[in-house]
PDB file of N, CA and C in Angstrom:
ATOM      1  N   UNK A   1     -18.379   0.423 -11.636  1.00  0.00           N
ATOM      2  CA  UNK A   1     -18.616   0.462 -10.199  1.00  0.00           C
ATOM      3  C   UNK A   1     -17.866  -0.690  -9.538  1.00  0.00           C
ATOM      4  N   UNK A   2     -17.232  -0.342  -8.562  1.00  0.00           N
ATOM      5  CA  UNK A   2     -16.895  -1.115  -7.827  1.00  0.00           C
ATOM      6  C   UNK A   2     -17.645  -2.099  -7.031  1.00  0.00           C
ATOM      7  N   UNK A   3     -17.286  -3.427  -6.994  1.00  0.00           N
ATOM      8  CA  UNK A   3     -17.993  -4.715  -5.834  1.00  0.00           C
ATOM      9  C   UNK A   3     -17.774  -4.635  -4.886  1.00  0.00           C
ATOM     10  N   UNK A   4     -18.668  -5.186  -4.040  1.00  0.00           N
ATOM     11  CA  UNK A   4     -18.324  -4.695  -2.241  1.00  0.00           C
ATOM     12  C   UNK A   4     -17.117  -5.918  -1.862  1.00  0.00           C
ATOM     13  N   UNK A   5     -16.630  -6.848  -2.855  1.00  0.00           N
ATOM     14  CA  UNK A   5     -15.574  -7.598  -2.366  1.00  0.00           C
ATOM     15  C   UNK A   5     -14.417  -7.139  -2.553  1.00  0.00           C
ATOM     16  N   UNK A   6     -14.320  -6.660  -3.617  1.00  0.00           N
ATOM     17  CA  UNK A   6     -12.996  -5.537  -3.836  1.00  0.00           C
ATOM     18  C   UNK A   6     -12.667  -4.535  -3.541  1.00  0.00           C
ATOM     19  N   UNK A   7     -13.840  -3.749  -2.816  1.00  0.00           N
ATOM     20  CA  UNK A   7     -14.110  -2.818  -1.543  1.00  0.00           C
ATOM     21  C   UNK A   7     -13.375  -3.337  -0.594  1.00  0.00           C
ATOM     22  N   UNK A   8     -13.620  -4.804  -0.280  1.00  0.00           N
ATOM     23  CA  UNK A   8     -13.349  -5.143   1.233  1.00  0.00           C
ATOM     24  C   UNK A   8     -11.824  -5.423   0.777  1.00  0.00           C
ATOM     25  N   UNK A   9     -11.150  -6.210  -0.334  1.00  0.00           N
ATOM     26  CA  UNK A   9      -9.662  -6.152  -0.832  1.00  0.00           C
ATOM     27  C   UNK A   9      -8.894  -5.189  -0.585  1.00  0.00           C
ATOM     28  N   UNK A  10      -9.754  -3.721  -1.107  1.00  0.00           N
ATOM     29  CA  UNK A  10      -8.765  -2.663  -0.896  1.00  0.00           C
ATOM     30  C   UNK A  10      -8.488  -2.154   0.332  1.00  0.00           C
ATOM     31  N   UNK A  11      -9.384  -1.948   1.066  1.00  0.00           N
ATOM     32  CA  UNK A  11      -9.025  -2.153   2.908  1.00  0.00           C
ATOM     33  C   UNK A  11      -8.209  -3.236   3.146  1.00  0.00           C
ATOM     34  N   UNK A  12      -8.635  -4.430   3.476  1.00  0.00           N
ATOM     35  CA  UNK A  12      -7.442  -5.716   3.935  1.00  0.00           C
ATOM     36  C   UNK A  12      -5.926  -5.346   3.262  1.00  0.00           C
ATOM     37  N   UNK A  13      -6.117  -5.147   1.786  1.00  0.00           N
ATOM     38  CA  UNK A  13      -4.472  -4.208   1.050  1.00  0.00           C
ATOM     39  C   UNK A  13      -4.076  -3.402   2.204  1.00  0.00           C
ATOM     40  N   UNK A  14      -5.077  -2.550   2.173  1.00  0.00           N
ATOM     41  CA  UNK A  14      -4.351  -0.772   2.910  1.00  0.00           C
ATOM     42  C   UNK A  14      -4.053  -1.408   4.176  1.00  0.00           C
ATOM     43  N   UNK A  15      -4.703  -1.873   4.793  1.00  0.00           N
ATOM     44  CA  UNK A  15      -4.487  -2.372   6.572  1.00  0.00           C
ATOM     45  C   UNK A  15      -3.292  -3.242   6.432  1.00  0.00           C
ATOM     46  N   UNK A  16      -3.089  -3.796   5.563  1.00  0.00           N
ATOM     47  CA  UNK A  16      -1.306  -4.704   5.224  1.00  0.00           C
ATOM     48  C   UNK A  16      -0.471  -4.084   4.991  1.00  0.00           C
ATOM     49  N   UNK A  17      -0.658  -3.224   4.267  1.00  0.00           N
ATOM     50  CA  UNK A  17       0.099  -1.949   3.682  1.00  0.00           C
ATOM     51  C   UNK A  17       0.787  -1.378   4.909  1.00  0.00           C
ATOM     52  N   UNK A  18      -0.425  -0.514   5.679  1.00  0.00           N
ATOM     53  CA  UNK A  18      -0.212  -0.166   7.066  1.00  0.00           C
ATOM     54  C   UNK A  18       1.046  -0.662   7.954  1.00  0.00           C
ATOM     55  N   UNK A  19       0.316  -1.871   7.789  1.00  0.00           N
ATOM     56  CA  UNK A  19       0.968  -2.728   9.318  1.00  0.00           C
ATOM     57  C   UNK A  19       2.564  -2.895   8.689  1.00  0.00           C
ATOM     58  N   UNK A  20       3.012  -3.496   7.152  1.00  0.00           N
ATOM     59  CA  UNK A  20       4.335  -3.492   7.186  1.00  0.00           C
ATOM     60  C   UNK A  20       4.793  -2.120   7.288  1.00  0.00           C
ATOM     61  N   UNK A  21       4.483  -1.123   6.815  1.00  0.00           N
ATOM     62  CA  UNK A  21       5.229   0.278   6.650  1.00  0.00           C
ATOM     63  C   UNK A  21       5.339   0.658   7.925  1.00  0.00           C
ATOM     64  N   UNK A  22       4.643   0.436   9.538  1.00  0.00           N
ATOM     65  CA  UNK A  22       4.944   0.927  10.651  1.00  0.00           C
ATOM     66  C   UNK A  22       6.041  -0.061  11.147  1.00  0.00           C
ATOM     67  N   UNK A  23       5.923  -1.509  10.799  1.00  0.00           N
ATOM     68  CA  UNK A  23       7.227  -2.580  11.034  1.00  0.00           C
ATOM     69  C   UNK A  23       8.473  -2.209  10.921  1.00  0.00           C
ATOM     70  N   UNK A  24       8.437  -1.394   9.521  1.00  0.00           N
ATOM     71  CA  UNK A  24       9.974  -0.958   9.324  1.00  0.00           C
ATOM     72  C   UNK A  24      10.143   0.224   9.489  1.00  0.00           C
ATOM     73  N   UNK A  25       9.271   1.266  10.573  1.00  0.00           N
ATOM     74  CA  UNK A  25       9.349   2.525  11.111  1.00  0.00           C
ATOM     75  C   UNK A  25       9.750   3.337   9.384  1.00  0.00           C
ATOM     76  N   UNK A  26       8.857   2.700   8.909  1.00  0.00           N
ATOM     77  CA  UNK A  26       8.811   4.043   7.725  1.00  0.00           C
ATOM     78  C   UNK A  26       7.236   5.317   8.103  1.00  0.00           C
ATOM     79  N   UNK A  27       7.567   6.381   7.739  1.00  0.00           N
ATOM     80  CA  UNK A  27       6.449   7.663   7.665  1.00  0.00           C
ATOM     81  C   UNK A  27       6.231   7.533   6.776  1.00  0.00           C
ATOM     82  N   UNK A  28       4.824   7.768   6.022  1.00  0.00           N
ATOM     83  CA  UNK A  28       4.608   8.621   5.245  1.00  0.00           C
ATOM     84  C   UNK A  28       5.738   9.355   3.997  1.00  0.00           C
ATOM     85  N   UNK A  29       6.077  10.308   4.355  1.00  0.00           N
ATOM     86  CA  UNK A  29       6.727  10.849   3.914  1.00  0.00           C
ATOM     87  C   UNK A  29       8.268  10.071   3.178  1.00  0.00           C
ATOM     88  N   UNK A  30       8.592   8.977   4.391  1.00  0.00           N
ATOM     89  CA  UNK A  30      10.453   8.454   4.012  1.00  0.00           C
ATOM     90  C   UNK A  30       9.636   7.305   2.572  1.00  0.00           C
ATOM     91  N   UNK A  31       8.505   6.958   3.502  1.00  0.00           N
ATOM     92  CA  UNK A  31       7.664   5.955   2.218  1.00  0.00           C
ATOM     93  C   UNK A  31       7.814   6.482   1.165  1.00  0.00           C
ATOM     94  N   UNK A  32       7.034   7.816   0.461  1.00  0.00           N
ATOM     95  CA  UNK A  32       6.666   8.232  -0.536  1.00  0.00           C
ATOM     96  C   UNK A  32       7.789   8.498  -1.043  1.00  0.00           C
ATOM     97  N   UNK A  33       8.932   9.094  -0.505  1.00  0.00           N
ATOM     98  CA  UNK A  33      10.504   9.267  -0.823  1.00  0.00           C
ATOM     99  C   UNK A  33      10.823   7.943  -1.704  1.00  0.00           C
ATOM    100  N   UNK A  34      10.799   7.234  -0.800  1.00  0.00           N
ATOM    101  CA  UNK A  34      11.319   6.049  -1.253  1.00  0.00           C
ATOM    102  C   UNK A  34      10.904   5.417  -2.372  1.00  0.00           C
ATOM    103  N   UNK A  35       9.772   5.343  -2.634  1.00  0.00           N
ATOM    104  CA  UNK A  35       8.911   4.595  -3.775  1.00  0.00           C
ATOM    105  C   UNK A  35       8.473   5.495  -4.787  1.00  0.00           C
ATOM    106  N   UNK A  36       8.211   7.091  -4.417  1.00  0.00           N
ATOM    107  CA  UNK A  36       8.192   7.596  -6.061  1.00  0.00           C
ATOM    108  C   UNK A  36       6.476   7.653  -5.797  1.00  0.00           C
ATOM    109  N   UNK A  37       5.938   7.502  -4.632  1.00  0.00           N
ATOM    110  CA  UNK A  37       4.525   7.647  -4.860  1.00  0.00           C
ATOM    111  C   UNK A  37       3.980   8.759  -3.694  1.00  0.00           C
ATOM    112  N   UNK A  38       3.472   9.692  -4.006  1.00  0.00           N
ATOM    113  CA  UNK A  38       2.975  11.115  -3.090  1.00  0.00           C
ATOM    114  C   UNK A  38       2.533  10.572  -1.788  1.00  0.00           C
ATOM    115  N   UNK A  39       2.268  10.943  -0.496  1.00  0.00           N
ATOM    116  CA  UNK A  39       2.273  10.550   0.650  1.00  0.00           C
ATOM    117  C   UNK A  39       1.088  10.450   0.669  1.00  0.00           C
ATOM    118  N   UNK A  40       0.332  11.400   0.019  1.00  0.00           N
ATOM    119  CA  UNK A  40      -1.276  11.451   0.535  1.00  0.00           C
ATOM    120  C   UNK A  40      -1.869  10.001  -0.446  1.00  0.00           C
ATOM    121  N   UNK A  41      -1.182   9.852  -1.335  1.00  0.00           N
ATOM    122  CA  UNK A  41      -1.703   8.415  -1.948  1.00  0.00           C
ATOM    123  C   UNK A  41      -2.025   7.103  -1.313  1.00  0.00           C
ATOM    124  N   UNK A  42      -0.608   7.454  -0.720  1.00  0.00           N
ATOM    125  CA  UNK A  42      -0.380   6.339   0.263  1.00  0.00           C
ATOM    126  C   UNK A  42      -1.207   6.084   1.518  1.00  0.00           C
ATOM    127  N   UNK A  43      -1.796   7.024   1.874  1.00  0.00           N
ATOM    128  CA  UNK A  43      -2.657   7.302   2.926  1.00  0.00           C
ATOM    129  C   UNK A  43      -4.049   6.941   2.476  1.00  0.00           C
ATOM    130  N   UNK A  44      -4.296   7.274   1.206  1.00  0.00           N
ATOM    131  CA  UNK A  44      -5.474   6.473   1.035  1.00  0.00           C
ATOM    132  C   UNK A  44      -5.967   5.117   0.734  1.00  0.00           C
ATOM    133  N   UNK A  45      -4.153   5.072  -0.083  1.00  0.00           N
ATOM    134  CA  UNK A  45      -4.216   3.249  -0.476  1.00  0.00           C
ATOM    135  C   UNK A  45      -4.563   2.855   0.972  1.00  0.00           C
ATOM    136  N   UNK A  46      -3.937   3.198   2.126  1.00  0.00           N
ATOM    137  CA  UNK A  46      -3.829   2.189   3.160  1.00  0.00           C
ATOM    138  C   UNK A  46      -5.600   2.578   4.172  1.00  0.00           C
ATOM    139  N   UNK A  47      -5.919   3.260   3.324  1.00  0.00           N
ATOM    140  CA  UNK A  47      -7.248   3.570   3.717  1.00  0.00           C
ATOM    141  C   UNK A  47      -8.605   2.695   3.064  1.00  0.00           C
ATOM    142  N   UNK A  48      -8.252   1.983   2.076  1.00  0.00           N
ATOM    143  CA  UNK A  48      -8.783   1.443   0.850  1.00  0.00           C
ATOM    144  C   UNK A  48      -9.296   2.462   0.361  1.00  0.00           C
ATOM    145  N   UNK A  49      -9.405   3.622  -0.216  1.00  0.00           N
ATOM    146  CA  UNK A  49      -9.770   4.309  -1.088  1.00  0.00           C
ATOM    147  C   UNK A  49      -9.497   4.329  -2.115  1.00  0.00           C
ATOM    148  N   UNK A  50      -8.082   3.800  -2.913  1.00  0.00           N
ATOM    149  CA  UNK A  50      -7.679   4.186  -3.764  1.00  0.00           C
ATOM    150  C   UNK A  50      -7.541   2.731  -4.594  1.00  0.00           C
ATOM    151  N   UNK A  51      -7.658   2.593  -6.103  1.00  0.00           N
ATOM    152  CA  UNK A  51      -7.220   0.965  -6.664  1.00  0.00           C
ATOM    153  C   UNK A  51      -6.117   1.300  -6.885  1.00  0.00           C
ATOM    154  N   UNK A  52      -5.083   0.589  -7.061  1.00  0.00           N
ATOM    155  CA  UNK A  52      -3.575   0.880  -6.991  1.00  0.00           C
ATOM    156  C   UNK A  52      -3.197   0.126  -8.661  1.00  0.00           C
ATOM    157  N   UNK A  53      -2.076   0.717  -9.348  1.00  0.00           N
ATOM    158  CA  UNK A  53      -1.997  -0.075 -10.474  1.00  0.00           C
ATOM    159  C   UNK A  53      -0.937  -1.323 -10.165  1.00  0.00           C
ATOM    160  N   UNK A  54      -0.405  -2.091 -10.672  1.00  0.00           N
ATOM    161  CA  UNK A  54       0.531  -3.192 -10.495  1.00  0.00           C
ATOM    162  C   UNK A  54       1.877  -2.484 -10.254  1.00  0.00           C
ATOM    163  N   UNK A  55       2.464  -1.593 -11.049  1.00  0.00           N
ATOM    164  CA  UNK A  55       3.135  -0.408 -10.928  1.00  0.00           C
ATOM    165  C   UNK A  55       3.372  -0.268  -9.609  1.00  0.00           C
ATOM    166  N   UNK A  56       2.125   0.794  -9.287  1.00  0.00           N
ATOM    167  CA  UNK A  56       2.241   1.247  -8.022  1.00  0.00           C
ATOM    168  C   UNK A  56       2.831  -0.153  -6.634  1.00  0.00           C
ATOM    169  N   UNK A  57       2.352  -1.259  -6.881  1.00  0.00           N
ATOM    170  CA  UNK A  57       2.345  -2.241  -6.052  1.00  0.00           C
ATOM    171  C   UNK A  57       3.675  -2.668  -5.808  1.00  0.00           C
ATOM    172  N   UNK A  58       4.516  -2.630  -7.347  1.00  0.00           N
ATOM    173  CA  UNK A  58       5.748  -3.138  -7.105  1.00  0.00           C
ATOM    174  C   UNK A  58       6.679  -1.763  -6.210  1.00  0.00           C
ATOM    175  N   UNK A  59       6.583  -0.852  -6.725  1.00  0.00           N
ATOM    176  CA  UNK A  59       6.982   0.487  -6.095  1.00  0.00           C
ATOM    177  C   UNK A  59       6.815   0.021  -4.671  1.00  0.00           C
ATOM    178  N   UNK A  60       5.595   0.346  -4.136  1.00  0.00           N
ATOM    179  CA  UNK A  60       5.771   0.143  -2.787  1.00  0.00           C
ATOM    180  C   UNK A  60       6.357  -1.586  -1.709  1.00  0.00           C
ATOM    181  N   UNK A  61       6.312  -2.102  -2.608  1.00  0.00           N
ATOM    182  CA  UNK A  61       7.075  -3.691  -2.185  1.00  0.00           C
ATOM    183  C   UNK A  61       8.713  -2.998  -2.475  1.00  0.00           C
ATOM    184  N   UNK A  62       8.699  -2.547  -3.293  1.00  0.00           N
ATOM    185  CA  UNK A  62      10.317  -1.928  -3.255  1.00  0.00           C
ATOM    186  C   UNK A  62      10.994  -0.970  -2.003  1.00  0.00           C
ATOM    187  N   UNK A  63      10.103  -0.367  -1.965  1.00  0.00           N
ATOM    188  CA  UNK A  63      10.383   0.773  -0.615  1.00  0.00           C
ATOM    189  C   UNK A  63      10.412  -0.082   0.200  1.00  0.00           C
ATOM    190  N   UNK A  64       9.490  -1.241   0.628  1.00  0.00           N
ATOM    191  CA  UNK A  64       9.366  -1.868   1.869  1.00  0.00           C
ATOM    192  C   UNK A  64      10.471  -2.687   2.286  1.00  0.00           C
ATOM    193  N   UNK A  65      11.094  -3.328   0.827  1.00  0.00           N
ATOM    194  CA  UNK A  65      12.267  -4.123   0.650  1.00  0.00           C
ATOM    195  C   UNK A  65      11.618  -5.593   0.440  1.00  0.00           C
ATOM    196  N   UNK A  66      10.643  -5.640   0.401  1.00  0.00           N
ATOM    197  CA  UNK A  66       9.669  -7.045   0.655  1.00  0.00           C
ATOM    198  C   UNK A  66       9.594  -7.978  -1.066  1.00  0.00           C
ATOM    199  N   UNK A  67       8.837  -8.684  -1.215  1.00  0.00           N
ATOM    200  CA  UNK A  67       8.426  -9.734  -2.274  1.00  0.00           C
ATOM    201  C   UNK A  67       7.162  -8.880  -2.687  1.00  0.00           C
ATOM    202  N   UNK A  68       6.912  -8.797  -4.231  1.00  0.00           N
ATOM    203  CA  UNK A  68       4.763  -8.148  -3.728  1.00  0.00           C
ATOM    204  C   UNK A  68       3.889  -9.139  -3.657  1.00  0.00           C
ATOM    205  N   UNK A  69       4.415 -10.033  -3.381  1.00  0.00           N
ATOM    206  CA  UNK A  69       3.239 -11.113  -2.775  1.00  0.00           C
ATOM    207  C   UNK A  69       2.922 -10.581  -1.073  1.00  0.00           C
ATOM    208  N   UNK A  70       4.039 -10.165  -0.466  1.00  0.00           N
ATOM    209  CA  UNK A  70       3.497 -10.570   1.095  1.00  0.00           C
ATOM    210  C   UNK A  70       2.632  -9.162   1.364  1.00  0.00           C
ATOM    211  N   UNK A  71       2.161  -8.222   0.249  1.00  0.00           N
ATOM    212  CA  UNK A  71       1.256  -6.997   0.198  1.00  0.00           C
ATOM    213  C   UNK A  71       0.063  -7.979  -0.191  1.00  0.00           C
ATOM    214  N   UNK A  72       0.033  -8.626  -0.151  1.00  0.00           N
ATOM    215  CA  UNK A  72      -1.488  -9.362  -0.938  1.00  0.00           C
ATOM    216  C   UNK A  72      -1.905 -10.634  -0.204  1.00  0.00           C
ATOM    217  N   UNK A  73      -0.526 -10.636   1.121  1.00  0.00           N
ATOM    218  CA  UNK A  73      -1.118 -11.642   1.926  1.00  0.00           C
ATOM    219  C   UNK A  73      -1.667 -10.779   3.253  1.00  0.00           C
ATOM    220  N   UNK A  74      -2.957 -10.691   3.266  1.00  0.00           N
ATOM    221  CA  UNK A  74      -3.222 -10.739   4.477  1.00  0.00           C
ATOM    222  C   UNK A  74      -4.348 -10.675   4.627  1.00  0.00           C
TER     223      UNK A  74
END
């Protein structure tokens, strides 16, 4: 079972997630293109629904063009 602090991690993730992927006018869709990860995934990561693997993390720091630290700052 999940902790309600890593509950609250995976939201603050997804809402970071969010906010860079609309910065660099990526969709959904050019996202999931880009990184190799299904759109609707992505929609939930940035929803906190989903735990993401390290994998997945670097993937999407790749699409973004970013470091994967600045996904874990916020």
């Amino acid at each position: 079972m999940i902790s309600e602090n890593d509950k609250i991690a995976q939201i603050r993730f997804g809402e970071n997630l969010k906010k860079l992927r609309i910065e660099r006018g990526l969709s959904y869709r050019k996202m999931a293109y880009t990184c190799s990860v299904d759109n609707s995934k992505i929609s939930k990561i940035e929803k906190g629904r989903v735990n993401i693997t390290l994998n997945t993390m670097l993937q999407l720091a790749e699409a973004l063009q970013i470091h994967p630290s600045e996904l874990l700052n916020y």
